[in-house]
Protein backbone atom coordinates (compact mmCIF):
# COMPACT_ATOMS: atom_id res chain seq x y z
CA UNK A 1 -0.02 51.53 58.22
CA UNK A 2 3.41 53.94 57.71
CA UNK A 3 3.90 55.04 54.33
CA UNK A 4 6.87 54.29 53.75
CA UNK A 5 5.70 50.78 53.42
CA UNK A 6 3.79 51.22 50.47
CA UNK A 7 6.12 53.59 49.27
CA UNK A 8 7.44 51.96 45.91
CA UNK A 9 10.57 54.25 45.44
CA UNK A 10 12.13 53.24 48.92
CA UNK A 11 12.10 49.51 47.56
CA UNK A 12 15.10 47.67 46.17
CA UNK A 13 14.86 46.49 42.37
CA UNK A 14 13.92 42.94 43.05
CA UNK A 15 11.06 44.17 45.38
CA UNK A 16 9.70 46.37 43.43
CA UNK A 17 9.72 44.10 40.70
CA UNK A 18 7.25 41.67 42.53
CA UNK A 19 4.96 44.50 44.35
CA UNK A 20 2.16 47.02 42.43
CA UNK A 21 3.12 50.48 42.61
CA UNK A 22 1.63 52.91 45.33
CA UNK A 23 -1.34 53.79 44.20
CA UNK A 24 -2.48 50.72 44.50
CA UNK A 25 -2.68 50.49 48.15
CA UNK A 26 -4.80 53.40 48.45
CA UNK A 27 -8.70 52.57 48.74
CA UNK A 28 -10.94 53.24 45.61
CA UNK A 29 -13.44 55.67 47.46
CA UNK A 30 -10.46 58.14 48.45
CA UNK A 31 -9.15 58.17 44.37
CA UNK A 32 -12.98 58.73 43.63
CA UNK A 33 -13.38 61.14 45.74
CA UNK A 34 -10.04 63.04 44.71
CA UNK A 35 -10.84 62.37 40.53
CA UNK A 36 -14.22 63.92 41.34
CA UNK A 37 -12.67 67.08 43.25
CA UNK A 38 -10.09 67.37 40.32
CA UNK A 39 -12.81 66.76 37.69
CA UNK A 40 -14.67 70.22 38.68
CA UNK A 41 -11.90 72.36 38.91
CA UNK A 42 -10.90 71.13 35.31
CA UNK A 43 -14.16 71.43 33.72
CA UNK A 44 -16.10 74.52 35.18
CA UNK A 45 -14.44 77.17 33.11
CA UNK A 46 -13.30 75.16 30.34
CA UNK A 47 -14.77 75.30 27.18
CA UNK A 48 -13.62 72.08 25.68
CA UNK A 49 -12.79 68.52 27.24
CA UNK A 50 -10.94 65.76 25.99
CA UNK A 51 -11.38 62.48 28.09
CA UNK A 52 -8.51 60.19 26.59
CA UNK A 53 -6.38 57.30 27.37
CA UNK A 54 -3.50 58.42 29.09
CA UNK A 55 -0.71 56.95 26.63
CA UNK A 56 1.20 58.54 24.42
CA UNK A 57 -1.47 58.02 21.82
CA UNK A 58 -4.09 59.22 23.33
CA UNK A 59 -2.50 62.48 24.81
CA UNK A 60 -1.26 63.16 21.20
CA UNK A 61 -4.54 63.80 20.43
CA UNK A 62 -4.54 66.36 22.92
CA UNK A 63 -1.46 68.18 21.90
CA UNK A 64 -3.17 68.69 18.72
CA UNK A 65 -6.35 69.59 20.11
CA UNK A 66 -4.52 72.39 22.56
CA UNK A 67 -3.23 73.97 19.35
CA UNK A 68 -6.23 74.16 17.51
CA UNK A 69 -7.74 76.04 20.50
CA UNK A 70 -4.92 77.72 20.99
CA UNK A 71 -4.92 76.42 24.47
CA UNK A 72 -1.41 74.76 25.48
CA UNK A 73 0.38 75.44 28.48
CA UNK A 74 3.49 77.21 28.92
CA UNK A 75 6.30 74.98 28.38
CA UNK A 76 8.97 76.92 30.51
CA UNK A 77 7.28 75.82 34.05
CA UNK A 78 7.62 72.43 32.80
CA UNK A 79 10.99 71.83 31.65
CA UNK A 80 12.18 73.61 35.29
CA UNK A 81 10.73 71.18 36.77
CA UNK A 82 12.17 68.63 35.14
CA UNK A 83 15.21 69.85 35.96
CA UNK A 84 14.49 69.71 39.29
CA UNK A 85 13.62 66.23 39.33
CA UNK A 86 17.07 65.51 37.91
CA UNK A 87 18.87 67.24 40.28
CA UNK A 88 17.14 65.33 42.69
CA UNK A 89 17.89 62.38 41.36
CA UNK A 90 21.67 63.09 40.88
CA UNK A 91 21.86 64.05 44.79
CA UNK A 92 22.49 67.83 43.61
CA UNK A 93 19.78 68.75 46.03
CA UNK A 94 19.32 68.07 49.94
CA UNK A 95 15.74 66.89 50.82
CA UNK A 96 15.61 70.33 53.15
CA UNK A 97 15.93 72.25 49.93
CA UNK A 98 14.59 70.52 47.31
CA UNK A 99 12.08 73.18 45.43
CA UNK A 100 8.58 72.97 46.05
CA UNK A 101 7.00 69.85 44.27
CA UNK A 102 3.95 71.42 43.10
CA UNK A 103 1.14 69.48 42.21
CA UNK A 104 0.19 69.25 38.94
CA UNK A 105 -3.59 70.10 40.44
CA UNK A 106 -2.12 73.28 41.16
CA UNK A 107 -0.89 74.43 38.06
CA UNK A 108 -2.89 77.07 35.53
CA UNK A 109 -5.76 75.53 33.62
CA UNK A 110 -5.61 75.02 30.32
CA UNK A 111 -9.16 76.51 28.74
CA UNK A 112 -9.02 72.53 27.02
CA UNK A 113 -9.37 70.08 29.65
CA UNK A 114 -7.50 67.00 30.06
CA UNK A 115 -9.55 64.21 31.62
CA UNK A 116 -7.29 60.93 31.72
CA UNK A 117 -9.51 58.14 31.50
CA UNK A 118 -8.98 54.22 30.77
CA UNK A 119 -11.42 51.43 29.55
CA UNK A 120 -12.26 50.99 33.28
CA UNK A 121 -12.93 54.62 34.07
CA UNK A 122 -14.99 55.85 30.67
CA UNK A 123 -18.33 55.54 32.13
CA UNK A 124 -17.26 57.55 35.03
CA UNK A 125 -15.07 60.14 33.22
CA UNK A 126 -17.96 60.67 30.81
CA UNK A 127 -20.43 61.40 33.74
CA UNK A 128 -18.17 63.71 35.39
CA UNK A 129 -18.02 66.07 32.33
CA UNK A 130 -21.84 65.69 32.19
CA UNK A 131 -22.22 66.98 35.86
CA UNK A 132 -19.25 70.12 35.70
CA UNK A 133 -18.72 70.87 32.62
CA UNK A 134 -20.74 74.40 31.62
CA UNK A 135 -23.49 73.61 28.89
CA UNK A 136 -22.59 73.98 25.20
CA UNK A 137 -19.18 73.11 26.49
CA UNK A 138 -17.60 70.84 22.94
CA UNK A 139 -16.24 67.17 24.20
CA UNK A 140 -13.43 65.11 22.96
CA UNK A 141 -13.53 61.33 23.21
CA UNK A 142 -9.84 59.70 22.18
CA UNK A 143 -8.26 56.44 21.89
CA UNK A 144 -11.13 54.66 24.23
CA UNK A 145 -13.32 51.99 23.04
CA UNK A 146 -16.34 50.83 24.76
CA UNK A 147 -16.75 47.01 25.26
CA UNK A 148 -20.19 47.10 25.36
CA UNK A 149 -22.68 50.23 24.35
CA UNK A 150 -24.55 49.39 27.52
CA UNK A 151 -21.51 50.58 29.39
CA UNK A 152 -21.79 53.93 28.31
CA UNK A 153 -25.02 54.68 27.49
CA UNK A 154 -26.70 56.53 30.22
CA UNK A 155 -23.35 58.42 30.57
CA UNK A 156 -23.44 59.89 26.86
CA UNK A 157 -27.23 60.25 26.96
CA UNK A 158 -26.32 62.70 29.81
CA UNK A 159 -23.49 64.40 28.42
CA UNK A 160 -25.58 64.80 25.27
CA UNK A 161 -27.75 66.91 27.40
CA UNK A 162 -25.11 69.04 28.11
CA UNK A 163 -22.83 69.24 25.30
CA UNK A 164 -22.72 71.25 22.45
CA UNK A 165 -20.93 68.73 20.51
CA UNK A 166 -19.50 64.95 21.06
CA UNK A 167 -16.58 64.04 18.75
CA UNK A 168 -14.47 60.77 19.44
CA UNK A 169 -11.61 59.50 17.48
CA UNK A 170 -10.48 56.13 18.14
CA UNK A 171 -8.59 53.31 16.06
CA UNK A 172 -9.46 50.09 18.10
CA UNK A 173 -11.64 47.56 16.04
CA UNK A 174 -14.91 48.65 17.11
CA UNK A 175 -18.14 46.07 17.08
CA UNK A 176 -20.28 47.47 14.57
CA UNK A 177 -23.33 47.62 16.75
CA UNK A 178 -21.33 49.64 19.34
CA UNK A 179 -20.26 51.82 16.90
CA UNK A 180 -23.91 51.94 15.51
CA UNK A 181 -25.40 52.53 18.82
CA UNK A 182 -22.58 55.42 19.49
CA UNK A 183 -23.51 57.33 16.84
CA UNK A 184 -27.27 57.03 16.85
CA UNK A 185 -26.78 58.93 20.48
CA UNK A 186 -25.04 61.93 18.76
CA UNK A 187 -21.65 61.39 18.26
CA UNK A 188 -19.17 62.26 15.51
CA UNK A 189 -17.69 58.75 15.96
CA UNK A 190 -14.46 58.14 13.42
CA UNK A 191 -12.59 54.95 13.74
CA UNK A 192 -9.52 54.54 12.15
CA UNK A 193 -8.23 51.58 10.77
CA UNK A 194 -6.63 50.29 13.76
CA UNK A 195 -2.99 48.34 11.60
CA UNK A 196 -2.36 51.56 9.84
CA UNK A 197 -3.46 54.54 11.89
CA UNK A 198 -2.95 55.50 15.70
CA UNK A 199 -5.80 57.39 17.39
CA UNK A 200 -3.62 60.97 17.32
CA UNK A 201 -3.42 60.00 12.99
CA UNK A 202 -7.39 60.33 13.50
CA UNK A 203 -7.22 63.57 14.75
CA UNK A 204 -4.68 64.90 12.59
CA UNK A 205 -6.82 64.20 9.81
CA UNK A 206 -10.61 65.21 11.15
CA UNK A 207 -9.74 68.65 12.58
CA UNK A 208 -10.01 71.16 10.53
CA UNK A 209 -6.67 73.27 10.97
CA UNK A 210 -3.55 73.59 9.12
CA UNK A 211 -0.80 71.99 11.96
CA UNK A 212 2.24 72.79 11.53
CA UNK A 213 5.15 69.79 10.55
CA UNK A 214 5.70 69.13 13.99
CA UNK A 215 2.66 67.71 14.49
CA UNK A 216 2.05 65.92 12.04
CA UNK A 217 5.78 64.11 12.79
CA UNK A 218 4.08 63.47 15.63
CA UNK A 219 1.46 61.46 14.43
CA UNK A 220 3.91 59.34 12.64
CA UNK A 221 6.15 58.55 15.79
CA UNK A 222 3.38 57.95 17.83
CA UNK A 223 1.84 55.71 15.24
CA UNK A 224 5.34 53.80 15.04
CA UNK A 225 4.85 53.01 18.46
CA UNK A 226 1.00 52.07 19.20
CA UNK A 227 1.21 49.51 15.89
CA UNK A 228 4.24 48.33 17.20
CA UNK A 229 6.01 49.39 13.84
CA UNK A 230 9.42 49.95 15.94
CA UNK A 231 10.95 51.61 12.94
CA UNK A 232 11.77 54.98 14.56
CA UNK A 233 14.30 55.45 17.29
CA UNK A 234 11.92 58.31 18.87
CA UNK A 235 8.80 56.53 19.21
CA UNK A 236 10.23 54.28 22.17
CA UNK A 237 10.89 57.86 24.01
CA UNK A 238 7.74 59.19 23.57
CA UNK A 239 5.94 56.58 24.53
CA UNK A 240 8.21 55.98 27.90
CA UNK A 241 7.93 59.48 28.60
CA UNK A 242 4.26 59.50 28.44
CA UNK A 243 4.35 56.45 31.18
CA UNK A 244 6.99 58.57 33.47
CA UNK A 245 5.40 61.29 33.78
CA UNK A 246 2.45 63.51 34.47
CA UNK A 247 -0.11 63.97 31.75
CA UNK A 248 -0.19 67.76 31.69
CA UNK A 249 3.63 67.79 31.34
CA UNK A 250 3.54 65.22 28.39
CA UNK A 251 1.38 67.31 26.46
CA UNK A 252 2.69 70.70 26.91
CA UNK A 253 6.25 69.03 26.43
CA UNK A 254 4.90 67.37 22.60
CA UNK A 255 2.95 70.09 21.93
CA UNK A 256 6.06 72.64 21.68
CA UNK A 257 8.70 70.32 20.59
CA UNK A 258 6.70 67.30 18.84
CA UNK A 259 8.53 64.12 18.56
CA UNK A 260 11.69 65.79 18.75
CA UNK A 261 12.30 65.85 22.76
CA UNK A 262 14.37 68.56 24.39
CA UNK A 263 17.49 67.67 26.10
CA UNK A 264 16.40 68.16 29.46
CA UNK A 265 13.40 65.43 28.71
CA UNK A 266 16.07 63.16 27.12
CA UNK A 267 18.33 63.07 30.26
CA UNK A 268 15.31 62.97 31.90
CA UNK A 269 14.56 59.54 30.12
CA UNK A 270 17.76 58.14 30.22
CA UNK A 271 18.22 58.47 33.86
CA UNK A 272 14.76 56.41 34.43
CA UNK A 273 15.37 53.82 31.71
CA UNK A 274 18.55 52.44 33.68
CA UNK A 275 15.89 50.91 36.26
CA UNK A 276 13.19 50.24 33.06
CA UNK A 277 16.28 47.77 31.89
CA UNK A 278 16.85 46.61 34.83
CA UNK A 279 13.17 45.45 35.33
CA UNK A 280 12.82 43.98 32.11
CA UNK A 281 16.09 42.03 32.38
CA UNK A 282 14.49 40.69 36.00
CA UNK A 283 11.19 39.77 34.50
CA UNK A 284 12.90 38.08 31.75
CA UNK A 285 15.15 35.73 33.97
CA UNK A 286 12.06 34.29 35.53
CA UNK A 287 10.25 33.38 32.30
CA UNK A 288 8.66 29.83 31.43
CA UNK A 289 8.07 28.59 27.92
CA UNK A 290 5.23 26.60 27.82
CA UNK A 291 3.65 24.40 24.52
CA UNK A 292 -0.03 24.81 23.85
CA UNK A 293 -1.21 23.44 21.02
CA UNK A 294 0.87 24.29 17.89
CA UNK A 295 2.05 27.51 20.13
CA UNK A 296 5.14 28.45 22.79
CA UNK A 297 3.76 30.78 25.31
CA UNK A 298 6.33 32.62 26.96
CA UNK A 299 4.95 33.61 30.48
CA UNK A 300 6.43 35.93 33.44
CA UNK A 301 5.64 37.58 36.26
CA UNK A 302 6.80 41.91 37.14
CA UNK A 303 6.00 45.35 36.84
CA UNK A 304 8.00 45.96 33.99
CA UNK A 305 7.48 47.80 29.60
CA UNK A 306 5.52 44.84 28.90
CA UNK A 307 6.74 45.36 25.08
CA UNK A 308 9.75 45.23 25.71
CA UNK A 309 9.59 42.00 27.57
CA UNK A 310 7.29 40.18 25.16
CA UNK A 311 9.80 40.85 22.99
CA UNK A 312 12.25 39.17 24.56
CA UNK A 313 10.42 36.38 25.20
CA UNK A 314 9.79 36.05 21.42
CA UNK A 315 12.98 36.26 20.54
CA UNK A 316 13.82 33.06 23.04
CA UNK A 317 11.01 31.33 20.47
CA UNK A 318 7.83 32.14 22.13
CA UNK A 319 4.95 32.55 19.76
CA UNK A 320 2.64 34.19 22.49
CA UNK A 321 4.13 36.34 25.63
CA UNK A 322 2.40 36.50 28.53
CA UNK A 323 3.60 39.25 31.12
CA UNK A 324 1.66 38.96 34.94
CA UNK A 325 1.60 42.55 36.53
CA UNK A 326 1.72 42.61 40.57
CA UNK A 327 -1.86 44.27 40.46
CA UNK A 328 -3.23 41.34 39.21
CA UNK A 329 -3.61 42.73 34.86
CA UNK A 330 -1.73 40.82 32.47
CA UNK A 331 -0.30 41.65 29.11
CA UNK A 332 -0.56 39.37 26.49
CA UNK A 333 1.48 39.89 23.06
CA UNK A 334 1.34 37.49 19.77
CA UNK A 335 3.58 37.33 16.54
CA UNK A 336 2.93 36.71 13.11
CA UNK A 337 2.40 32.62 14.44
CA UNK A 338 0.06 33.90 16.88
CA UNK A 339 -2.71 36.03 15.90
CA UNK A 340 -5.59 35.10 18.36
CA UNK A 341 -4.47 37.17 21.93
CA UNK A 342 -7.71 39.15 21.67
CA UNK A 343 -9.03 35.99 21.88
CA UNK A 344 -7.37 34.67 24.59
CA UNK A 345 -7.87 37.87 26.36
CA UNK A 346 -11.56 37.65 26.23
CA UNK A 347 -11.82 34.58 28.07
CA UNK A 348 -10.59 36.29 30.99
CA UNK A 349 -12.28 39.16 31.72
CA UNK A 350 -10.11 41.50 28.94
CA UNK A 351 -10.19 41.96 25.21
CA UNK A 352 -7.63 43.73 23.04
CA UNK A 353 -5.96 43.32 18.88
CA UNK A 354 -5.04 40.02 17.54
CA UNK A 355 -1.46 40.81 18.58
CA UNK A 356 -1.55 42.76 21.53
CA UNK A 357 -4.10 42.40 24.51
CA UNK A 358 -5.06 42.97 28.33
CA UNK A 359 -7.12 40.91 30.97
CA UNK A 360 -7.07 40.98 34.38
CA UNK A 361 -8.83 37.74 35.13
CA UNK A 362 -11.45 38.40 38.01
CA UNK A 363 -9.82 35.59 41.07
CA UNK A 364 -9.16 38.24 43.83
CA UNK A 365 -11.80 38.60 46.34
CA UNK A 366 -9.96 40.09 49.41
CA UNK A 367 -6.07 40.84 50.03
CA UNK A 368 -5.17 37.45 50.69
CA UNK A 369 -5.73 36.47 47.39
CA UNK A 370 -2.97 39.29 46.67
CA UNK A 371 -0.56 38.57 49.06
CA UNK A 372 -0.61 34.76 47.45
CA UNK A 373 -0.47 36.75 43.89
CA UNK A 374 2.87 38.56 44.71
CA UNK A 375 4.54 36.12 47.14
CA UNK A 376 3.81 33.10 44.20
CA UNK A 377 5.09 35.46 41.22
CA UNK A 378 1.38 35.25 39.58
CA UNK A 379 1.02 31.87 40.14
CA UNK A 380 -2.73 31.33 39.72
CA UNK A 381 -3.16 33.69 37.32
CA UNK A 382 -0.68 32.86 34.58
CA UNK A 383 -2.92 28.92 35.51
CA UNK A 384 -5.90 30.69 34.45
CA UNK A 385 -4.63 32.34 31.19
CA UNK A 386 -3.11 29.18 30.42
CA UNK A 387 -6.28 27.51 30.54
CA UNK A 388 -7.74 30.27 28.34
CA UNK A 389 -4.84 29.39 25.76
CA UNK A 390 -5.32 25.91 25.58
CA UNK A 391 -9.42 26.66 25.19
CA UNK A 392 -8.68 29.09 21.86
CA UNK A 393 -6.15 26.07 20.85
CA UNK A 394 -9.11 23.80 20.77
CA UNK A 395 -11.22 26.04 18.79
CA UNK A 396 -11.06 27.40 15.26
CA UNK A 397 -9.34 31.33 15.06
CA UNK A 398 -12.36 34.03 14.53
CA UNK A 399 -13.13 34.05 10.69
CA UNK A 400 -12.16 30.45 10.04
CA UNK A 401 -14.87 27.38 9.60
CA UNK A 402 -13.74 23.98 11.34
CA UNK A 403 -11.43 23.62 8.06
CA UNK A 404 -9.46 26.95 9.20
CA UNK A 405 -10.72 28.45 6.17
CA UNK A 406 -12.42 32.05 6.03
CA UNK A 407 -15.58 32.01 6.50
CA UNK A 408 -16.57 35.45 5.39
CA UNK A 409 -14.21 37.06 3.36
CA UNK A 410 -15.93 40.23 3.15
CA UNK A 411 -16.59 40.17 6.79
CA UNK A 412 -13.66 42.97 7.37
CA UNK A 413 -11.24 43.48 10.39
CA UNK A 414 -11.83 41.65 13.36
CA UNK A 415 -14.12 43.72 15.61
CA UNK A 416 -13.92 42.18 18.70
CA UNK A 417 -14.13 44.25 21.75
CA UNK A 418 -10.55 45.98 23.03
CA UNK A 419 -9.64 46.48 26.40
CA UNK A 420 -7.35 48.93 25.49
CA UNK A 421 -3.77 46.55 24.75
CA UNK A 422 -1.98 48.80 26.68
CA UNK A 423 -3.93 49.91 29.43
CA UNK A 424 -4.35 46.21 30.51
CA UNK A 425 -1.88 46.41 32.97
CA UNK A 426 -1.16 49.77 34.03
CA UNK A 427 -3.17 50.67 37.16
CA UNK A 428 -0.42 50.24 39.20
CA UNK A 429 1.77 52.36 37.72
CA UNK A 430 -0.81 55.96 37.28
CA UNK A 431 0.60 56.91 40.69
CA UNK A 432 4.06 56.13 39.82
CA UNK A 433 4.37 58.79 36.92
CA UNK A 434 5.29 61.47 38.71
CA UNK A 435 7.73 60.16 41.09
């Protein structure tokens, strides 16, 4: 098959709003094989790892770690290329003499490695600092929570081997016997409150170094945007930069400047969020408003900022939003009349907060099953998550007796498992960071 077929940035807006990004057409064995090549370079001369989510949350918590190790990148390389980019994108450059588009493989090392993970990948990520890393090496867990304990239990048994330490700082709502079983392998586990701290707040506070105001700024923006706070202008950016581009980038980029972005990053951001509108605007158009129970869902279909959208949808008088991603995840976002989209989420084959969740529901055995996915905008899957709605309609919320009273008031935050809420959906778009 040519490329250029599966090549996402060839596609007009309406296309591209229906398909998955690249990477999704490229077989599972050949990103294995690439994320264990890049996993070894990373980790056999460094002498600290951080395996995080790759939002702007959980590379926050790298920034900060890079400075207490004194470990960040130089900034300079970075910004040029950015520059690049934009001249690209402006037409300023001829494809003939466009400058070298390095890899970001082949840039210097930082001494504090950066392995991107995901709720889908931990197990994996978690080995593959067990097998490279040198021994005593000290490991960084951030912004990941494990469904189940089983799920990562041989991997931290091995790393334990290995490791000289095992810290993880996290803010999801944690089951306590996960959290139980965590630590009783070794680890420094700290969970923050997950409706009043983000996962890079955690940090801040648990590391034992003086940052400077900048980073602690950052905390706060970055907070603003994983609780869905919305209350500072900046948060938005950073979290939209974090999505567009490359992870080494994002954190060398934060980690010198902190919330406040340079100018070259803002244009950068600007010029990409002209096509972010546009998607959400498209995605919007085709929405349905469903009644389930006492609720409105608000359901769609597009790669588009999920957030965004879901907020539009609410603001048409959806309770619930429901936002179908070409790869087959879906997004699903509540209000303060809808508090139960973990729930919902769990059904089908996801998890998540009361407000904010993923799934991808598990209906695609072979490619057919996608082609009827995109050509039918989501059409069986927004039937199954439907179905999982009216189920949780039927049944009392989590906490509540049959009366919809609480039935432990002392029981504390809902600990249900969490899928990560953001990395539901976002498969499709890894490989379409750094385009």
């Amino acid at each position: 098959m040519e490329e250029e077929l599966i090549d996402s940035s060839r596609l007009s807006l309406p296309r591209k709003s229906v398909l998955p990004g690249t990477g999704f057409f490229y077989p599972d064995d050949l990103d294995e094989e690439r994320a264990e090549e890049r996993a070894k370079e990373k980790l056999e001369d460094a002498e600290v790892a951080v395996v995080t989510d790759t939002d702007a949350d959980g590379l926050g918590c790298v920034a900060l770690l890079r400075e207490v190790y004194d470990a960040a990148l130089d900034v300079t390389d970075f910004e040029e290329r950015i520059e690049d980019r934009l001249a690209e994108a402006r037409g300023e450059v001829d494809e003939a003499d466009e400058a070298d588009d390095e890899e970001e493989d082949d840039r210097p090392q930082s001494p504090v490695a950066l392995m991107g993970s995901s709720p889908y990948s931990l197990e994996d990520d978690l080995l593959r600092v067990a097998e490279y890393a040198p021994e005593g090496i000290d490991v960084f867990v951030c912004d990941l929570c494990p469904d189940r304990y089983e799920y990562v239990e041989e991997e931290l048994e091995a790393l334990a081997e290995v490791a000289g330490s095992i810290r993880w700082f996290d803010h999801h709502q944690w089951k306590p016997e996960v959290a139980e079983q965590v630590r009783a392998a070794g680890v420094d586990l700290v969970v923050g409150e997950s409706d009043e701290e983000c996962s890079t707040d955690v940090a801040l506070r648990e590391l034992d170094y003086e940052f400077d105001d900048r980073f602690v700024e950052l905390a706060a923006v970055t907070r603003d945007h994983d609780l869905w706070l919305n209350e500072d202008e900046r948060s938005q950016d950073l979290a939209d930069y974090a999505y567009w581009t490359g992870k080494e980038e994002y954190v060398a980029i934060v980690g010198a400047y902190g919330a406040d972005l340079p100018d070259v990053v803002e244009e950068y951001i600007a010029h990409r969020r002209v096509e972010k509108e546009n998607l959400i605007e498209t995605a919007v158009s085709r929405a349905e408003f469903k009644s389930v129970g006492d609720w409105t869902v608000g359901i769609t279909y597009g790669r588009c900022s999920q957030n965004e959208v879901a907020d539009a949808l609410r603001e048409e008088g959806a309770d619930a939003a429901v936002i179908v991603k070409p790869a087959g995840s879906a997004s699903i976002r509540g209000s303060e009349d809808f508090e139960r989209a973990h729930e919902v989420a769990g059904l089908v084959n996801g998890g998540g907060h009361p407000k904010a969740a993923g799934c991808k529901p598990d209906i695609y055995d072979d490619m057919l099953d996608y082609a009827h996915h995109w050509t039918t905008q989501g059409a069986t899957t927004k039937r199954v998550i439907l179905d999982a709605f009216e189920r949780v309609a039927e049944t009392p919320a989590e906490g509540e007796d049959e009366a919809g009273e609480d039935a432990d008031a002392d029981a504390g935050a809902d600990t249900d498992a969490d899928a990560d809420a953001e990395a539901d959906a976002d498969a499709e778009s890894d490989a379409e960071t750094s385009e």
